[in-house]
N, C-alpha and C. Protein backbone atom coordinates (compact mmCIF):
# COMPACT_ATOMS: atom_id res chain seq x y z
N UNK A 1 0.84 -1.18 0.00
CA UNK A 1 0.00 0.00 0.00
C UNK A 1 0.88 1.25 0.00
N UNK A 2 0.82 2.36 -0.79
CA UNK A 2 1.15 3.02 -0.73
C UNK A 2 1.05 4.38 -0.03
N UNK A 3 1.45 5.07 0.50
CA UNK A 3 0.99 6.46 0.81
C UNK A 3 1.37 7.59 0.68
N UNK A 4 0.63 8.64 0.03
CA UNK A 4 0.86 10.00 -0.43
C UNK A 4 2.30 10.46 0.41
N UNK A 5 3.13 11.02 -0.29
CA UNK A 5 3.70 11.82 0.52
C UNK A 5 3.41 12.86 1.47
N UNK A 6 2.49 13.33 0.83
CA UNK A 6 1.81 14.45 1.92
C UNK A 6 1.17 14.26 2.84
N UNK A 7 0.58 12.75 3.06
CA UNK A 7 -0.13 12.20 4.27
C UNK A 7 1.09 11.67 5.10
N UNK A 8 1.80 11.10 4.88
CA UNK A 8 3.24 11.19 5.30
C UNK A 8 3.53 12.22 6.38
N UNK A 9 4.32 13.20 4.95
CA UNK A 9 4.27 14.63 5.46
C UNK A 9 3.82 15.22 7.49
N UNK A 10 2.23 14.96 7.27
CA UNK A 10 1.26 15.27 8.13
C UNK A 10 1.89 14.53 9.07
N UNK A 11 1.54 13.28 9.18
CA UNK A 11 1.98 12.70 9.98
C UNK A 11 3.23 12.67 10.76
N UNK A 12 3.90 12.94 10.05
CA UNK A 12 5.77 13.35 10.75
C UNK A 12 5.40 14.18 11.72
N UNK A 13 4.89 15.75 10.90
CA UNK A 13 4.98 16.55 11.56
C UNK A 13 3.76 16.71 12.46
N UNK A 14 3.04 15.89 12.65
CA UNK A 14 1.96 15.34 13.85
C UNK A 14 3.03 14.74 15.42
N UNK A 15 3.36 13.62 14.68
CA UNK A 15 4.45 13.06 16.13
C UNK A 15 5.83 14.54 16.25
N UNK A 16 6.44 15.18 15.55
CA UNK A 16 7.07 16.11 15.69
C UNK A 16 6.74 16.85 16.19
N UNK A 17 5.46 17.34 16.36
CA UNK A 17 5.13 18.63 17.19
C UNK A 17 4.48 18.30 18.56
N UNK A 18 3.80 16.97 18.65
CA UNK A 18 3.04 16.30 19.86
C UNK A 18 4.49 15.94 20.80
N UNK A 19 5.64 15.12 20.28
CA UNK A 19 6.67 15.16 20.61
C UNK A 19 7.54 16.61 21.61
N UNK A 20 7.30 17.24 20.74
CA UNK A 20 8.32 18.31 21.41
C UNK A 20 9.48 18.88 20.40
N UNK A 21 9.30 17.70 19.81
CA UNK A 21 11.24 17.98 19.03
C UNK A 21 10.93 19.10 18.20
N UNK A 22 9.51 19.61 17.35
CA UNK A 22 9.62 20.66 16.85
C UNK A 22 8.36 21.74 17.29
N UNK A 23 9.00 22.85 17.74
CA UNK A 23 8.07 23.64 18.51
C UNK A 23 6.89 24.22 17.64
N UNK A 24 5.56 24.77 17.83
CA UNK A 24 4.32 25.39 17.04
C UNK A 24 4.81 26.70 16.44
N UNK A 25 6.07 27.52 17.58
CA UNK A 25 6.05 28.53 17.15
C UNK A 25 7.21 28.95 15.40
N UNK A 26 8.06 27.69 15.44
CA UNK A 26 9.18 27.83 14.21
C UNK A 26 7.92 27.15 13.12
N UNK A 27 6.73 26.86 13.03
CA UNK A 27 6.14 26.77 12.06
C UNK A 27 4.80 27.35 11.66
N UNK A 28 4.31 28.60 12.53
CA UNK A 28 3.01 28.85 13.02
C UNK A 28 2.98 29.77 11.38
N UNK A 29 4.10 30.49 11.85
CA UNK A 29 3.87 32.03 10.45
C UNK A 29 3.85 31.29 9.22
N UNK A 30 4.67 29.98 8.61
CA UNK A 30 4.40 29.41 7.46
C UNK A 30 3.42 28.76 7.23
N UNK A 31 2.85 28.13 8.62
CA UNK A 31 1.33 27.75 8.07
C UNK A 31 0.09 28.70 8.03
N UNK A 32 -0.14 29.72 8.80
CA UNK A 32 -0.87 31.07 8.71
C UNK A 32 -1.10 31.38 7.15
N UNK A 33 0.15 31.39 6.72
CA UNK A 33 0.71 32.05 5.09
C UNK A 33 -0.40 31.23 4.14
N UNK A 34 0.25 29.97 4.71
CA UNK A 34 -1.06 29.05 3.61
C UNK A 34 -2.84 28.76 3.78
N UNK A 35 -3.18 28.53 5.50
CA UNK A 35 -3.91 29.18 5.75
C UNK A 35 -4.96 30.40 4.64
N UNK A 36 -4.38 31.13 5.11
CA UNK A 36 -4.71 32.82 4.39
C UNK A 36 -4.86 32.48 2.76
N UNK A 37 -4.26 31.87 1.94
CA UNK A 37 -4.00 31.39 0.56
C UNK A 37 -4.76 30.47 0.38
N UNK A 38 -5.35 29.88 0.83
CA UNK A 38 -5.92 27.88 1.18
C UNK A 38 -7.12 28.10 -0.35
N UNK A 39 -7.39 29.25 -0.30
CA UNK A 39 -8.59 29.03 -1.74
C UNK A 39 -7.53 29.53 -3.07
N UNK A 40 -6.76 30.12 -2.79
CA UNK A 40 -5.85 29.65 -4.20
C UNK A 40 -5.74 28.48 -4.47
N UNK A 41 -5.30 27.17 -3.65
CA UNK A 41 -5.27 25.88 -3.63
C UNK A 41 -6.41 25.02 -4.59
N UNK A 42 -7.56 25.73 -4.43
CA UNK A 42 -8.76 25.15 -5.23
C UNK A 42 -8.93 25.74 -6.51
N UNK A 43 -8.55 26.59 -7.04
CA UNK A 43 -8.45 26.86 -8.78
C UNK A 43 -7.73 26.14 -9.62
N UNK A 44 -6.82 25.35 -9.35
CA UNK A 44 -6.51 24.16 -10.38
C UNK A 44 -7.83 23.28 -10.38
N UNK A 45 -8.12 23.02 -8.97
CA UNK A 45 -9.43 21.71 -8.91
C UNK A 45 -10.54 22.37 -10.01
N UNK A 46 -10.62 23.27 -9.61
CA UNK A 46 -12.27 23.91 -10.24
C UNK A 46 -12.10 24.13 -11.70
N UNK A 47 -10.74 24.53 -12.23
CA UNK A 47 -10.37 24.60 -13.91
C UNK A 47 -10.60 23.21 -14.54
N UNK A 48 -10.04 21.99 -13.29
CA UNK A 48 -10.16 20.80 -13.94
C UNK A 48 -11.42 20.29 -13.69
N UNK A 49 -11.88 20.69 -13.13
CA UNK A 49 -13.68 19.82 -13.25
C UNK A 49 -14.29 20.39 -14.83
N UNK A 50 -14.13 21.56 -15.18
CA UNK A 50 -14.30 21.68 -16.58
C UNK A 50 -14.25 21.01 -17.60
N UNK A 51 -12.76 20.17 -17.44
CA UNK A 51 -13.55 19.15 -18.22
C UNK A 51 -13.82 17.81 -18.08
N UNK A 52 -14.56 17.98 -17.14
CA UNK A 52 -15.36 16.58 -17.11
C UNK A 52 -16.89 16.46 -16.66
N UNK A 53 -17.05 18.15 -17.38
CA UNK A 53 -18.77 18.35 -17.39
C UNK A 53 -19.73 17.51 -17.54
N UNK A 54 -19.41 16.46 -18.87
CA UNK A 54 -19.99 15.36 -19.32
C UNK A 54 -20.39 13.99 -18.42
N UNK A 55 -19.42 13.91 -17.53
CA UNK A 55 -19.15 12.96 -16.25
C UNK A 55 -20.30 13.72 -15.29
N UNK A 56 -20.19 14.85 -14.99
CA UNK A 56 -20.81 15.37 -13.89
C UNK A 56 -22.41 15.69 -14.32
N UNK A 57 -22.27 15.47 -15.35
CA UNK A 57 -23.65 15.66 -16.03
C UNK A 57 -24.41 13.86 -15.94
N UNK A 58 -24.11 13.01 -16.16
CA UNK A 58 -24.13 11.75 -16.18
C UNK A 58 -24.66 11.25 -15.13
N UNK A 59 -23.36 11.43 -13.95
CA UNK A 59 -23.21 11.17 -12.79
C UNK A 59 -23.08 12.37 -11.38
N UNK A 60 -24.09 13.23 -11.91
CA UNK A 60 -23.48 13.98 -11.14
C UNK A 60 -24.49 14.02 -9.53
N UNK A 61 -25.44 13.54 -9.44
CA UNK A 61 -26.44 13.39 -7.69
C UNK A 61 -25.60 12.08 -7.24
N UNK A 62 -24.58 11.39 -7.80
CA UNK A 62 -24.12 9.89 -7.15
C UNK A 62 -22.85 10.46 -7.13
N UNK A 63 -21.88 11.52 -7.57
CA UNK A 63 -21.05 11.98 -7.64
C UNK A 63 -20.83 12.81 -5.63
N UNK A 64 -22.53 13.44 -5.75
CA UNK A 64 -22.81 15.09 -4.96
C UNK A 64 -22.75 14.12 -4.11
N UNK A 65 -23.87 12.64 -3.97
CA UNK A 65 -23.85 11.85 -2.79
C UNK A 65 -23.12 11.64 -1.94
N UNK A 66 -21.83 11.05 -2.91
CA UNK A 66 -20.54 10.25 -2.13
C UNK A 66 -19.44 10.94 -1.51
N UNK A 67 -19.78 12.26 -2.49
CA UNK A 67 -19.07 13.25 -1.71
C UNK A 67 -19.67 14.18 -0.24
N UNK A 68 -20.85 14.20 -0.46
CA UNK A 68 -21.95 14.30 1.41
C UNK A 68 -21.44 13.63 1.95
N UNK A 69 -21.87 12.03 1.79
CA UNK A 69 -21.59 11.34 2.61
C UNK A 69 -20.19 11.02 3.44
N UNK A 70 -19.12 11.02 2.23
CA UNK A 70 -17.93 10.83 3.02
C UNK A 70 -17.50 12.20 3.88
N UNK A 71 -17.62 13.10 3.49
CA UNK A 71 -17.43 14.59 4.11
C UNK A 71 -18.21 14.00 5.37
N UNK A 72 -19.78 13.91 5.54
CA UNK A 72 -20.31 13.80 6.85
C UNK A 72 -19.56 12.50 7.58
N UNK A 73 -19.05 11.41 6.70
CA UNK A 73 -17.89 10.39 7.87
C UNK A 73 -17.04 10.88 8.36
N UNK A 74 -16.61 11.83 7.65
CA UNK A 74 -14.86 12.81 8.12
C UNK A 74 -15.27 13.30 9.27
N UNK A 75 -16.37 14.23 9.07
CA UNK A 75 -16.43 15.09 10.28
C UNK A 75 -16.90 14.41 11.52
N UNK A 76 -18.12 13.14 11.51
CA UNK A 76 -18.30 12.55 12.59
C UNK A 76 -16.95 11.69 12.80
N UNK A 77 -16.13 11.58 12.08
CA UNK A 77 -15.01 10.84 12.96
C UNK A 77 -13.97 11.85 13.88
N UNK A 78 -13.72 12.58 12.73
CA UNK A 78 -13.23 13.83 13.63
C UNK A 78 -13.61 14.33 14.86
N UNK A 79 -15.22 14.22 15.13
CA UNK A 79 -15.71 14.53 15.91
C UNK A 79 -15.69 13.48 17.67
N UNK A 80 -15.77 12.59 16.97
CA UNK A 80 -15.39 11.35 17.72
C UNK A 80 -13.77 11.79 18.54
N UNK A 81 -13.03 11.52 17.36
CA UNK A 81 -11.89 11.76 18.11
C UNK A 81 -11.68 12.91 18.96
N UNK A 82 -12.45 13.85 18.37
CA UNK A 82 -12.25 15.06 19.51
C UNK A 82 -12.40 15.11 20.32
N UNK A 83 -13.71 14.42 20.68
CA UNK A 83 -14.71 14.28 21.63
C UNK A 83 -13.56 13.38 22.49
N UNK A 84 -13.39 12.38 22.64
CA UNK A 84 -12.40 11.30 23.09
C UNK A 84 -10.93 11.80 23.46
N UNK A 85 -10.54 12.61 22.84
CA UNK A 85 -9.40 13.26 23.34
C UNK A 85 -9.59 14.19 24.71
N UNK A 86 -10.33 14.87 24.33
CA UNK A 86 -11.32 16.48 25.16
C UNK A 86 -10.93 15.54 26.89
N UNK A 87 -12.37 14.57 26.61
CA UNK A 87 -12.39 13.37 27.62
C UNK A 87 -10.90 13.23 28.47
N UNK A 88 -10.36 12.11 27.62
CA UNK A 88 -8.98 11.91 28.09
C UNK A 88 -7.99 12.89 28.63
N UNK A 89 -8.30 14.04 28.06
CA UNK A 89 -7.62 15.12 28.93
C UNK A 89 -8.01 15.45 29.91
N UNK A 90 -9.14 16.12 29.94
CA UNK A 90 -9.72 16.26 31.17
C UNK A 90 -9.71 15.26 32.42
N UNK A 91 -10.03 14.19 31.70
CA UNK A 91 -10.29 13.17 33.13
C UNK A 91 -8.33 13.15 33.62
N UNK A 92 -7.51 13.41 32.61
CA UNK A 92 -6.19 13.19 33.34
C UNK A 92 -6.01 14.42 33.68
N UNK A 93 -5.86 15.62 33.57
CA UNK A 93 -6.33 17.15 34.33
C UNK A 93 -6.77 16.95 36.22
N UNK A 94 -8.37 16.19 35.86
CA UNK A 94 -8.64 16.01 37.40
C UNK A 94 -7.99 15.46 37.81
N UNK A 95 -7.49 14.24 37.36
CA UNK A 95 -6.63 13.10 38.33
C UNK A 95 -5.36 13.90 38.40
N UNK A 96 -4.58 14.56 38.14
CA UNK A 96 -3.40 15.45 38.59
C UNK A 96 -3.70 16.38 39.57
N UNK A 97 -4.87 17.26 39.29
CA UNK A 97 -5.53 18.20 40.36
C UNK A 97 -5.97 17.52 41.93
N UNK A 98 -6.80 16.32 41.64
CA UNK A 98 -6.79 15.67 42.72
C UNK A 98 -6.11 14.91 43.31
N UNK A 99 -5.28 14.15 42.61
CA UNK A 99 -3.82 14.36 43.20
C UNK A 99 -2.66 14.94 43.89
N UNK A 100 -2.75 15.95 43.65
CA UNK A 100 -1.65 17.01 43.66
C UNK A 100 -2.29 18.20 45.55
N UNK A 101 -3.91 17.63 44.83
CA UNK A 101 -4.53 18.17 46.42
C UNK A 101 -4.55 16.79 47.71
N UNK A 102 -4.18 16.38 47.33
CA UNK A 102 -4.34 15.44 48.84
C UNK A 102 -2.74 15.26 48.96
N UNK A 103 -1.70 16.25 48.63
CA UNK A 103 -0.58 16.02 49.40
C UNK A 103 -0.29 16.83 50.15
């Protein structure tokens, strides 16, 4: 199986920054930059759906579908995990706080 470089990418710099070894602040202003730019990113996509009007014309409510649907999996998973993290912090938050009070 292969994987994108750029999911890669993410991932490095996921354990790199959760880690420590590379701080938020030596990368905050270069990601801001792109950030701020992020819909330049989508004008190649949108030039190239042009041509494949014919496709989207065809297929295009099973096209709109799959793309709802997986978008609404992303976000309820995302959401999940958030939710589950939030949790896990907190409950280890109290247990340090209440800890830290009964000495």
């Amino acid at each position: 199986m292969r994987i994108p470089a750029s999911v890669l990418g993410m991932i490095f710099l996921y354990i790199l920054l959760s880690s420590g070894m590379v701080k938020m602040r030596l990368i905050e202003k270069g990601a801001n930059f792109l950030i701020k730019h992020l819909a330049l990113f989508f004008v190649p996509f949108a030039v190239g759906l042009m041509n494949y009007t014919g496709l989207i014309k065809a297929s295009g409510v099973q096209l709109l579908l799959m793309i709802a649907g997986s978008t609404i999996i992303g976000l309820l998973i995302t959401a999940g995990i958030t939710q589950s993290l939030t949790r896990r912090e907190n409950e280890r938050t109290h247990h340090e706080r209440s800890h830290s009070h009964s000495h």
